[in-house]
Protein backbone atom coordinates (compact mmCIF):
# COMPACT_ATOMS: atom_id res chain seq x y z
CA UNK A 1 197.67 -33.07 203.69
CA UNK A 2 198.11 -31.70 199.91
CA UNK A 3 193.70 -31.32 198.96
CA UNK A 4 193.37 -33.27 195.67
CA UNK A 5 191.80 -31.46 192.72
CA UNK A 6 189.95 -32.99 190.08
CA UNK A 7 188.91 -31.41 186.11
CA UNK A 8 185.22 -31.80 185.70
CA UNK A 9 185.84 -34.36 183.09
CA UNK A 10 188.03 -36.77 186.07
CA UNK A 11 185.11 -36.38 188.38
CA UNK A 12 182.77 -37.74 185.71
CA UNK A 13 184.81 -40.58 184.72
CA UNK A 14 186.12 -42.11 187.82
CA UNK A 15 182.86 -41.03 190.26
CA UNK A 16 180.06 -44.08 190.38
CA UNK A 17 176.91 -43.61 188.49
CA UNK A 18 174.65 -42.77 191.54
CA UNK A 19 177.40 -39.85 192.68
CA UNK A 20 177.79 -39.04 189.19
CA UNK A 21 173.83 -38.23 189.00
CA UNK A 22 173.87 -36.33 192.23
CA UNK A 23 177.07 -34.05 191.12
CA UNK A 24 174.99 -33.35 187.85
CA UNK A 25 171.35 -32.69 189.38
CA UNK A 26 170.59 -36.00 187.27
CA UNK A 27 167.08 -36.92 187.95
CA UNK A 28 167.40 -41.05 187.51
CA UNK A 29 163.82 -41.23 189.01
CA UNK A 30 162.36 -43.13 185.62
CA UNK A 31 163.36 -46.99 185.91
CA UNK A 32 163.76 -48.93 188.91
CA UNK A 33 166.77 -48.34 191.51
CA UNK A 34 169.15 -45.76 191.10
CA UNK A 35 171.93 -48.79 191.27
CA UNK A 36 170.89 -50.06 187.69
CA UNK A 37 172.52 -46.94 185.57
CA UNK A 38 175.47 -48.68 186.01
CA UNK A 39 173.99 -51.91 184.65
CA UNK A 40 175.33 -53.45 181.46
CA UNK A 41 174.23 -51.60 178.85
CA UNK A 42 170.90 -52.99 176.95
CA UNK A 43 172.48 -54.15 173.63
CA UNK A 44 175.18 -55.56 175.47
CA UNK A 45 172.38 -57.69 177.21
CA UNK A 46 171.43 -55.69 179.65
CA UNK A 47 168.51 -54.29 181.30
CA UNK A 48 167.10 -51.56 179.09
CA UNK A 49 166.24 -48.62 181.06
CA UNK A 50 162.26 -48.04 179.13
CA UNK A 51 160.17 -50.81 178.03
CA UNK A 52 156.98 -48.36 177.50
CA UNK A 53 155.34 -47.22 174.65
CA UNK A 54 155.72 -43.42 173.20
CA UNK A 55 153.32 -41.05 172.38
CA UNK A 56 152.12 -41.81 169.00
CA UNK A 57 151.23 -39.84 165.83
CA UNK A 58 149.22 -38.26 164.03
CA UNK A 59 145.97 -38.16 166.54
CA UNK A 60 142.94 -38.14 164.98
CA UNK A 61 140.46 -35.90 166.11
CA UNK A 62 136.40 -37.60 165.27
CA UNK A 63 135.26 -34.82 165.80
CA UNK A 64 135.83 -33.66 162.04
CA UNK A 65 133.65 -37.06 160.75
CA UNK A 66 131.12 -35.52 160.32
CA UNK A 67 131.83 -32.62 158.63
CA UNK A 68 133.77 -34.83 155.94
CA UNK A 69 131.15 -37.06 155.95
CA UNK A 70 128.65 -34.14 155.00
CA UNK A 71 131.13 -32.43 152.37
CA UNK A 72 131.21 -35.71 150.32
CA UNK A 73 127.37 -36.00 150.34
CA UNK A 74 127.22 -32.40 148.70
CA UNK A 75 129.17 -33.26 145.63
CA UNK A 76 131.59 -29.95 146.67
CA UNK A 77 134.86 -31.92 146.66
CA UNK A 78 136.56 -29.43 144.06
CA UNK A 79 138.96 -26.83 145.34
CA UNK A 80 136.79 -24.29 143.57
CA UNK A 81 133.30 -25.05 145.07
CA UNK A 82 132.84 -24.90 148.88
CA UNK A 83 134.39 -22.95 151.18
CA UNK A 84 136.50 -25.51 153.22
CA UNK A 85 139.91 -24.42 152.14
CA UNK A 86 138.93 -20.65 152.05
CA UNK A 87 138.50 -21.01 155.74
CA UNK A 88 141.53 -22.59 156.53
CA UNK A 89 143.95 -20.24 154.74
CA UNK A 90 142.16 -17.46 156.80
CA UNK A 91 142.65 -19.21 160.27
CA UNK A 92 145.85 -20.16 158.96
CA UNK A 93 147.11 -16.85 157.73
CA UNK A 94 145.75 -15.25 161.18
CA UNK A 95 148.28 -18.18 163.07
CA UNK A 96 151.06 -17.22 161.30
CA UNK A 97 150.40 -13.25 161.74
CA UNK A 98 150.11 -12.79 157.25
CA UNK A 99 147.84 -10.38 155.52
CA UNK A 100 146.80 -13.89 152.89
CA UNK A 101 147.71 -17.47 153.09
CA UNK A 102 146.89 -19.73 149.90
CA UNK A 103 147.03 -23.95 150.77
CA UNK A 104 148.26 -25.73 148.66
CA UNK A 105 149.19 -29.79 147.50
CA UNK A 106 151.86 -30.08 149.10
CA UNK A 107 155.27 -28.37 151.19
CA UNK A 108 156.89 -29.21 147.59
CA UNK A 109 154.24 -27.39 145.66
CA UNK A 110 154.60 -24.41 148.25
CA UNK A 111 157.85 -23.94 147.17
CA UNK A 112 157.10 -25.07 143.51
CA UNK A 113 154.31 -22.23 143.23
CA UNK A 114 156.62 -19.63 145.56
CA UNK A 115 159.98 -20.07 143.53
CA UNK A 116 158.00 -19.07 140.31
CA UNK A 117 156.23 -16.05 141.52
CA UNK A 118 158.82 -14.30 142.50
CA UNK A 119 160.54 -14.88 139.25
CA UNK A 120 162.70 -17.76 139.70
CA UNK A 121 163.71 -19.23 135.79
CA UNK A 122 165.71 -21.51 133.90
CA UNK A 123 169.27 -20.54 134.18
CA UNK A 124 168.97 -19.03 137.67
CA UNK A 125 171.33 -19.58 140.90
CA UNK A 126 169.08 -19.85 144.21
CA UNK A 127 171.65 -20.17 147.80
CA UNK A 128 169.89 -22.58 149.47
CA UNK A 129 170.35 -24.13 152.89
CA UNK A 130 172.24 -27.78 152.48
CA UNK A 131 170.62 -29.19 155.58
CA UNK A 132 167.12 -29.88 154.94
CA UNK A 133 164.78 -32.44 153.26
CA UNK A 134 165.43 -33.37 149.63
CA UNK A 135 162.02 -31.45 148.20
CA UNK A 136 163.62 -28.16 149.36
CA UNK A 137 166.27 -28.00 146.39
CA UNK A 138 164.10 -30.26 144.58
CA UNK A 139 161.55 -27.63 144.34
CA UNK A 140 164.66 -25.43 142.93
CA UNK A 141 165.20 -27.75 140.07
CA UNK A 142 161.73 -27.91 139.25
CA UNK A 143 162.25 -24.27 138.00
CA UNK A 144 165.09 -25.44 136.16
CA UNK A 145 167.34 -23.05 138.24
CA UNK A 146 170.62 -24.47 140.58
CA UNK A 147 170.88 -24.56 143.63
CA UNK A 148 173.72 -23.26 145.20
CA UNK A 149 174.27 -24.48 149.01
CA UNK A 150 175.59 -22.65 151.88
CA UNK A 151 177.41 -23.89 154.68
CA UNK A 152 175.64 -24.64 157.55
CA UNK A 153 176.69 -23.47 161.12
CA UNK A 154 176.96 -27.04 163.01
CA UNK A 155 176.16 -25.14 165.99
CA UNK A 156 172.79 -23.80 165.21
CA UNK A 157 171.79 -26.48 162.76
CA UNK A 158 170.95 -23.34 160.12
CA UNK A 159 172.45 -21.82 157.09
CA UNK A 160 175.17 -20.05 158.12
CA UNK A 161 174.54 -15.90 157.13
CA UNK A 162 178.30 -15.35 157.00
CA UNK A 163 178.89 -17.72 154.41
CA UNK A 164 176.43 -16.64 151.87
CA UNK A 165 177.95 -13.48 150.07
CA UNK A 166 181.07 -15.50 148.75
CA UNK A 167 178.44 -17.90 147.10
CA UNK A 168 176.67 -15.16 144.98
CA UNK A 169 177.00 -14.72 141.34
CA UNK A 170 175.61 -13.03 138.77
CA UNK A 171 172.92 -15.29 138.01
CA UNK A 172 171.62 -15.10 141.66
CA UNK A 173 168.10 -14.55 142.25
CA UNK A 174 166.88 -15.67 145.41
CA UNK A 175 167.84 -17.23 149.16
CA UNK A 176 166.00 -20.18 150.49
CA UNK A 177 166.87 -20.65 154.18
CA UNK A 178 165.39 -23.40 155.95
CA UNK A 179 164.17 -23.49 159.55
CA UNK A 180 165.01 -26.81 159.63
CA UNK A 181 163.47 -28.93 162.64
CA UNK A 182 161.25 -25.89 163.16
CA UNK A 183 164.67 -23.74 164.50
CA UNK A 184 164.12 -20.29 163.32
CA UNK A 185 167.16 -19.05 161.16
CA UNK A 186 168.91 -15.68 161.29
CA UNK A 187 166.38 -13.59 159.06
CA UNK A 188 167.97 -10.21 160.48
CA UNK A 189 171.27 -11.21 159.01
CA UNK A 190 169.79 -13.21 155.67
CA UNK A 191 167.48 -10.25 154.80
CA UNK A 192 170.01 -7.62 155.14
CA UNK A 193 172.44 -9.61 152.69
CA UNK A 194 169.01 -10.52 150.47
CA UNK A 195 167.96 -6.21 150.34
CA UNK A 196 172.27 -5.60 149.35
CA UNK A 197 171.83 -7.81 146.78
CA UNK A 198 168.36 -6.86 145.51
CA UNK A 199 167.47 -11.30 145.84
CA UNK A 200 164.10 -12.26 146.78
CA UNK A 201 163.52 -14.40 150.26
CA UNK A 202 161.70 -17.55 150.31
CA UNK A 203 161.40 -19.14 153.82
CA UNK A 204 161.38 -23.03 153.61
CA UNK A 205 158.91 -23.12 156.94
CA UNK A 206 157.96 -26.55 156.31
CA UNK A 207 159.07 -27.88 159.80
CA UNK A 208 158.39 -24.69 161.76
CA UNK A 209 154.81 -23.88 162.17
CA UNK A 210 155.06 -22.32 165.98
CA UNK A 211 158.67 -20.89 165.62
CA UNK A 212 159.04 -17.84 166.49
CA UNK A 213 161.76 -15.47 165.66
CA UNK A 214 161.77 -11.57 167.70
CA UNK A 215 158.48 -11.80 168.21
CA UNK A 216 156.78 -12.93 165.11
CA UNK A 217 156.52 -16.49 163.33
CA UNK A 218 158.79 -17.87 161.45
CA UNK A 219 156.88 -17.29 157.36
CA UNK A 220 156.33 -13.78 157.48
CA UNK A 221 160.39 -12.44 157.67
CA UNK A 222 161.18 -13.17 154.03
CA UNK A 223 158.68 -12.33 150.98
CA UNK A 224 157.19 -15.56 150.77
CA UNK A 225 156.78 -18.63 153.35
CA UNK A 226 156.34 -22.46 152.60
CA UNK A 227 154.70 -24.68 154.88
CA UNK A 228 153.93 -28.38 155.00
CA UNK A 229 151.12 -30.55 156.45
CA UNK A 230 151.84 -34.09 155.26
CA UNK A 231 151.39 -36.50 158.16
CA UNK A 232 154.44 -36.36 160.59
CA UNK A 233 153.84 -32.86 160.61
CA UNK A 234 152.69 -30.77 163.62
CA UNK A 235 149.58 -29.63 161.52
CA UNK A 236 149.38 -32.96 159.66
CA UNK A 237 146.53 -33.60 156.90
CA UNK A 238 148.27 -36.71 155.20
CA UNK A 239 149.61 -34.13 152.43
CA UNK A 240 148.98 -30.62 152.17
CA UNK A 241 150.74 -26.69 152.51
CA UNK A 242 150.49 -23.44 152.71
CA UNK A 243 152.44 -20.35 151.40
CA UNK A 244 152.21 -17.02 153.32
CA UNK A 245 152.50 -13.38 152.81
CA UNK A 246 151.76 -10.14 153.19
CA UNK A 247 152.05 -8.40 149.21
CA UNK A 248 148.56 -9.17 147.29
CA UNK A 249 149.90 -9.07 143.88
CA UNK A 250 152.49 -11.77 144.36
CA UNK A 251 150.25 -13.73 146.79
CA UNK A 252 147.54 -13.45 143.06
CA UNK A 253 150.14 -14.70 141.14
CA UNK A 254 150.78 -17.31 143.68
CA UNK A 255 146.77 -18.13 143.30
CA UNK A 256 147.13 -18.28 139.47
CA UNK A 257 150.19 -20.37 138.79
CA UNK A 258 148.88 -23.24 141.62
CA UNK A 259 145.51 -23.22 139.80
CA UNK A 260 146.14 -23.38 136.07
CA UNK A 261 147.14 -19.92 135.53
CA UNK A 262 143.26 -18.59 136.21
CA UNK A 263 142.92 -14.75 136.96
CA UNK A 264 142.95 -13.78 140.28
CA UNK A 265 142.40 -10.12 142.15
CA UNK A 266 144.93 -7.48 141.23
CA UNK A 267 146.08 -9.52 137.73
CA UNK A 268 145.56 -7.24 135.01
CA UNK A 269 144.82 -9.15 132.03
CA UNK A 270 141.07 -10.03 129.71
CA UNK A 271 142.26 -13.32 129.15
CA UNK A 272 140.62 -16.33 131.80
CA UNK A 273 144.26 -17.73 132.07
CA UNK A 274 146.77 -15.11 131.92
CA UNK A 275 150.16 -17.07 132.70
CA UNK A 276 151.22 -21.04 132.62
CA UNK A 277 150.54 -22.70 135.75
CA UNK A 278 149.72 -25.99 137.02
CA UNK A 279 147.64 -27.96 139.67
CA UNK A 280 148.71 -27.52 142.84
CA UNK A 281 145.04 -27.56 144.82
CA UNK A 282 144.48 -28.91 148.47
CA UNK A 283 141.39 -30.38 148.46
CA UNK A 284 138.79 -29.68 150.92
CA UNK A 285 138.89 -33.58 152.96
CA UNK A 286 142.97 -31.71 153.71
CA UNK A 287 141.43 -28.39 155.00
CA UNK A 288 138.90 -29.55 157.35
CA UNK A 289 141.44 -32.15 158.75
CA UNK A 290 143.69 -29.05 159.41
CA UNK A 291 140.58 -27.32 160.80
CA UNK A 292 140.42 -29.75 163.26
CA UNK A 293 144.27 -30.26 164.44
CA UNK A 294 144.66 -26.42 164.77
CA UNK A 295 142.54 -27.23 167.90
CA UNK A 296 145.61 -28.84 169.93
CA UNK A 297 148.29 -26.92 168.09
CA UNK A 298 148.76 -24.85 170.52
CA UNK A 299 148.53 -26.97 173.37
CA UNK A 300 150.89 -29.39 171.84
CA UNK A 301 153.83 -26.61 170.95
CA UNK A 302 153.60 -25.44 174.50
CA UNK A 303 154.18 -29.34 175.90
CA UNK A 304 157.10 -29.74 173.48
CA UNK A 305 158.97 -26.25 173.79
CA UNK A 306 158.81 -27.49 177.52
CA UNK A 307 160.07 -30.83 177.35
CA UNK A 308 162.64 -29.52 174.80
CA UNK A 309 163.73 -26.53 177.60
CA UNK A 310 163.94 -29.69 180.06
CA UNK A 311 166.08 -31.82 177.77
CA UNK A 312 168.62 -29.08 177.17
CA UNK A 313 168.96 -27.67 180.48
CA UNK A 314 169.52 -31.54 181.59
CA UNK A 315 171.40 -33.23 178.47
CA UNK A 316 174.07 -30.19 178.24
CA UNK A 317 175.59 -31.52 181.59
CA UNK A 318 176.31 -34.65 180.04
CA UNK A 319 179.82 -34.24 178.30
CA UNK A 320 179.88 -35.12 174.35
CA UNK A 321 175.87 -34.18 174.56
CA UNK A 322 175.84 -30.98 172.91
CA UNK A 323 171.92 -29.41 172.25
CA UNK A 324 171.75 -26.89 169.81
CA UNK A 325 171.96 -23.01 170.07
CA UNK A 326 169.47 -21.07 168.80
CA UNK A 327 170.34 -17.95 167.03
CA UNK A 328 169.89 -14.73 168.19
CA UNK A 329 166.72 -13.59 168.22
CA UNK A 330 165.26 -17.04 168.02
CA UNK A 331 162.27 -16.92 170.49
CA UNK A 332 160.94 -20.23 170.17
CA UNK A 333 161.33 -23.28 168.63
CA UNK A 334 158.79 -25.58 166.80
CA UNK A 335 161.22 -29.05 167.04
CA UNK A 336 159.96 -31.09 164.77
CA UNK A 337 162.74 -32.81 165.61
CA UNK A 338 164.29 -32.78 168.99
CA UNK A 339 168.39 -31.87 167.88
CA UNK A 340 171.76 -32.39 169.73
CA UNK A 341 175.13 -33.45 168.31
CA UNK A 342 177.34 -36.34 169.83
CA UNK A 343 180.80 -35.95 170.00
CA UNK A 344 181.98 -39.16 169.93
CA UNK A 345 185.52 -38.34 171.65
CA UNK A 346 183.90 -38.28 174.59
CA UNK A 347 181.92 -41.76 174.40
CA UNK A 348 185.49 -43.88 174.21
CA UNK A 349 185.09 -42.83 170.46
CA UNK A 350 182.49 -44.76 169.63
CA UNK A 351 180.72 -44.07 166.51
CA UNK A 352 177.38 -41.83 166.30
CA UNK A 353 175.78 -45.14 164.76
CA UNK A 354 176.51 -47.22 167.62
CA UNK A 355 175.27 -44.79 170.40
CA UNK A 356 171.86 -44.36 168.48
CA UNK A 357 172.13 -48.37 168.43
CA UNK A 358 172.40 -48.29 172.42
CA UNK A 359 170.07 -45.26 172.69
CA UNK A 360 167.52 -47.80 171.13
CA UNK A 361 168.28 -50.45 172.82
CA UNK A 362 167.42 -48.50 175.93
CA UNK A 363 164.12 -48.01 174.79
CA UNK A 364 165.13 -44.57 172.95
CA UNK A 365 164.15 -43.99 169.69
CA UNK A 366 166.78 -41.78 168.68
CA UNK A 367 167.38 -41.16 164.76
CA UNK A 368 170.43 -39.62 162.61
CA UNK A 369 169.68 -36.30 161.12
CA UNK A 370 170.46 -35.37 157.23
CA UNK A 371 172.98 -36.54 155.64
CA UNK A 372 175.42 -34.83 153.14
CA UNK A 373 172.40 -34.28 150.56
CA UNK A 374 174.62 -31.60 148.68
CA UNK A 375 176.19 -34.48 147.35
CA UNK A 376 172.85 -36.85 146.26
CA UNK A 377 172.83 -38.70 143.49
CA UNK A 378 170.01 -36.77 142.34
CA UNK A 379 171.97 -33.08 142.01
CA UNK A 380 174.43 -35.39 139.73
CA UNK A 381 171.57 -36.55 137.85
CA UNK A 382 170.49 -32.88 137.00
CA UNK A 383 174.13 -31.16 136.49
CA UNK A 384 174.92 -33.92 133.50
CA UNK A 385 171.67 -33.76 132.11
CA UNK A 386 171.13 -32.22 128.80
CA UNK A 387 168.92 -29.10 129.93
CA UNK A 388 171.53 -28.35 132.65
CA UNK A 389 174.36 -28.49 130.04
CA UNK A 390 172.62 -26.20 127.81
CA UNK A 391 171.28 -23.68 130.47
CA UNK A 392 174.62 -23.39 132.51
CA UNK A 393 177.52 -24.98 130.22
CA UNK A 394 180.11 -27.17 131.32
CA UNK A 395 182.35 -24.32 132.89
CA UNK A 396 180.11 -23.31 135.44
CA UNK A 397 178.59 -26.77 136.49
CA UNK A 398 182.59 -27.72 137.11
CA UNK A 399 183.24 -24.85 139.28
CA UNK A 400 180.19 -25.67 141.05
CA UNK A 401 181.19 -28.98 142.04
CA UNK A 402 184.41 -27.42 142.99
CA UNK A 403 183.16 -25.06 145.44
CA UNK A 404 180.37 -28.21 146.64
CA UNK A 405 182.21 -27.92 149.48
CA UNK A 406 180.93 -27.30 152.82
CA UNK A 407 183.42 -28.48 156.57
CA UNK A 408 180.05 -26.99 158.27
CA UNK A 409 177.22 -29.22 157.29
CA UNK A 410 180.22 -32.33 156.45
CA UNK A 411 180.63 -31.57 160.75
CA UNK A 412 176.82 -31.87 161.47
CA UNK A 413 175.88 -34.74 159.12
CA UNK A 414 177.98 -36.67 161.28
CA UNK A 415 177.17 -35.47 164.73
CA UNK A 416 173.55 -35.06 164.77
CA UNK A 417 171.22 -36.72 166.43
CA UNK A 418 167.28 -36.33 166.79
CA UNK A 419 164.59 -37.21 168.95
CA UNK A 420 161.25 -37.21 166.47
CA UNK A 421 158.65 -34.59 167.39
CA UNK A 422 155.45 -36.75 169.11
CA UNK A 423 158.31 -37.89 172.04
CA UNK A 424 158.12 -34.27 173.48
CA UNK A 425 154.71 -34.52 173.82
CA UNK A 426 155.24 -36.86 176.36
CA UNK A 427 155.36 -36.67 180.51
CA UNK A 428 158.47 -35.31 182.23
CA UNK A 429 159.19 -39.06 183.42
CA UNK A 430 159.40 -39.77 180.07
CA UNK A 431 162.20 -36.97 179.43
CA UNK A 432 163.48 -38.56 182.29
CA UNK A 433 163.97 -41.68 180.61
CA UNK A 434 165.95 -39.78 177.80
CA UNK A 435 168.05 -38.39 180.16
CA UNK A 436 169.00 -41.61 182.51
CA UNK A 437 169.71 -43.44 179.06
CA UNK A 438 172.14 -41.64 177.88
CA UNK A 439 173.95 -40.77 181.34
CA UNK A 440 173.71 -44.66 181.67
CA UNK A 441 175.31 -45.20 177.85
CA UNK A 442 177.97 -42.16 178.88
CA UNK A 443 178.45 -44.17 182.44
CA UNK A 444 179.30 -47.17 180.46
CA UNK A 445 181.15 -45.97 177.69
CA UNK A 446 183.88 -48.13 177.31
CA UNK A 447 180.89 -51.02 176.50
CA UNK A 448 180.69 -49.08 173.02
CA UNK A 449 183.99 -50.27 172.27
């Protein structure tokens, strides 16, 4: 008798859910009887396959009560009396592996106070990575320069290094790549393309506090890195950054321009405020809140780089589940967000939308990732406004909206799919869960219809 042979992809459609979990090494040990992955699915009525609570966030630490308690009573609340913030940026700087760490505001008012110190200006061009948060080319406007967006590499989630030389003009200046959802970029391949071009680096780190990148953290690879503390972050403080690095007369100028353009160290100057600057201060209440989550950071990037190894090890056997790949060199991630794309071809074609719908349905609080933001409203806004006219003229802002275009990131915005941050922290069961939703959702496919 002629032996039948079956693709991978026949097996997984036509075998039942409980043969389907043993082919795959599925765990389906997190709800209940194996039986009920092939129930209906939950927003079709059925049973969902988590009812419990996940880990929430931020975690407040009373220890630190105190302390606050007592800084208030001393009338020190000023950046510039006290010592509070001066000890965080050396614990800080010491975590990341820089020679000086200053903290700032804000994430935005890292990059604000990073862009102009290494000379950003009106009527510059800074290639910046198109998948990220809006205050990454916001910051870039701020300086009344353009940014200029690279394709990203759907794969990795990153700006793609390949792609940035044909985006370089003239008026270039700098790079801004962004380790977006704490994924450490290419700097091997950025930097090499930054030193050909004599352009500064300035690593958006905002989401990437633990990453690590051949064997250092992400923050120290380019000449300046940005970090942010505002409350869904894994060092979160409500509001509040950093910026890192390792050359003491930038890192001075950094100093002055966040604090009213005061003298600092190495500037050589008689006058009190030798350049413009602004207020970009964290106040102490920020620093000794950060004083006091640095005690579990470690603790908590170990649970999640964990969880996250679990989830891709387990989700990549799922077809149309694909988790991202780090670059080389990438060491470790941070995952502030948990990443995978969803290829809807293989969920009877439903849309991303609807499979997030049944993921949380099922108890999973799965979320979209960007969007196309090199097409916002708000880069409009600035490209027709009157400075933008003057500073660039009509030619270039026309051919920049020509070459706005980017299959890479277009690919990703609609594929992507995250898992917030505090849900690695939790228990492998709870991974579990993950897992047996979405084989149940892929075991049920045709219900998307």
């Amino acid at each position: 008798m002629a032996t039948s042979k079956f693709t991978r992809r026949q097996v997984l459609a036509t075998t039942s859910a409980g043969t389907l979990a043993t082919v795959m090494g599925w765990p389906l040990i997190s709800y209940g009887k194996i039986s009920n992955i092939s129930d209906k699915l939950a927003f079709k009525g059925g049973n969902p396959v988590r009812s419990a609570p996940w880990p929430s966030w931020p975690v407040w630490d009373s220890t630190v009560e105190k302390e606050i308690a007592d800084m208030y009573r001393s009338g020190k609340w000023y950046r510039n009396t006290g010592t509070f913030c001066e000890e965080f940026e050396e614990k800080y700087a010491e975590l990341v592996g820089s020679n000086y760490c200053l903290a700032t505001a804000s994430g935005t008012t890292a990059l604000i106070v990073a862009l102009h110190a290494l000379g950003v200006d009106a009527g510059d061009e800074v290639l910046v990575s198109p998948y990220t948060f809006i205050a990454t080319y916001n910051a870039i406007f701020m300086a009344k320069a353009l940014p200029v967006f690279v394709d990203t590499d759907p794969e990795t989630f990153l700006l793609n290094p390949k792609k940035i030389e044909e985006r370089i003009t003239d008026r270039t200046t700098a790079i801004l790549p962004v380790h977006i959802y704490g994924l450490p970029c290419d700097m091997d391949a950025i930097n090499a393309v930054a030193r050909k071009h004599q352009l500064k680096v300035i690593e958006d780190a905002c989401q990437a506090w633990s990453a690590r990148y051949k064997g250092k953290n992400a923050g120290v690879y380019g000449d300046l890195g940005c970090f942010s503390f505002q409350n869904s972050k894994h060092l979160p403080a409500g509001e509040g950054g950093a910026i890192t690095g390792n050359d003491e007369e930038v890192m001075d100028l950094c100093r002055s321009y966040h604090d009213c353009g005061r003298k600092y160290g190495s500037m050589k100057s008689d006058s009190r405020n030798p350049i413009r600057g602004g207020n970009f201060r964290m106040q102490h209440v920020q620093a000794l809140i950060l004083k006091s989550q640095m005690k579990r950071f470690e603790e908590d990037a170990r649970i999640r780089e964990s969880n996250a190894a679990y989830l891709d090890e387990k989700l990549a056997k799922i077809p149309g589940i694909v988790p991202h790949r780090p670059v080389p060199g990438a060491d470790q991630a941070a995952f502030h967000m948990y990443p995978f794309r969803y290829i809807k071809e293989e969920f009877n074609n439903a849309s991303r939308d609807t499979f997030i719908e049944a993921l949380r349905a099922e108890g999973i609080p799965g979320n979209q990732g960007y969007g196309k933001q090199n097409n916002d409203g708000l880069i409009e806004e600035a490209l027709t406004s009157r400075g933008y006219q003057r500073l660039y003229g009509k030619e270039r802002l026309d051919q920049w909206r020509e070459e706005n275009v980017l299959p890479g990131n277009d690919q990703l915005a609609e594929e992507a799919v995250t898992f917030y941050q505090s849900v690695l922290l939790g228990t492998k069961k709870d991974m579990d869960d993950i897992v047996n939703a979405i084989t149940k959702i892929y075991t049920n496919r045709e219900q998307l219809g």
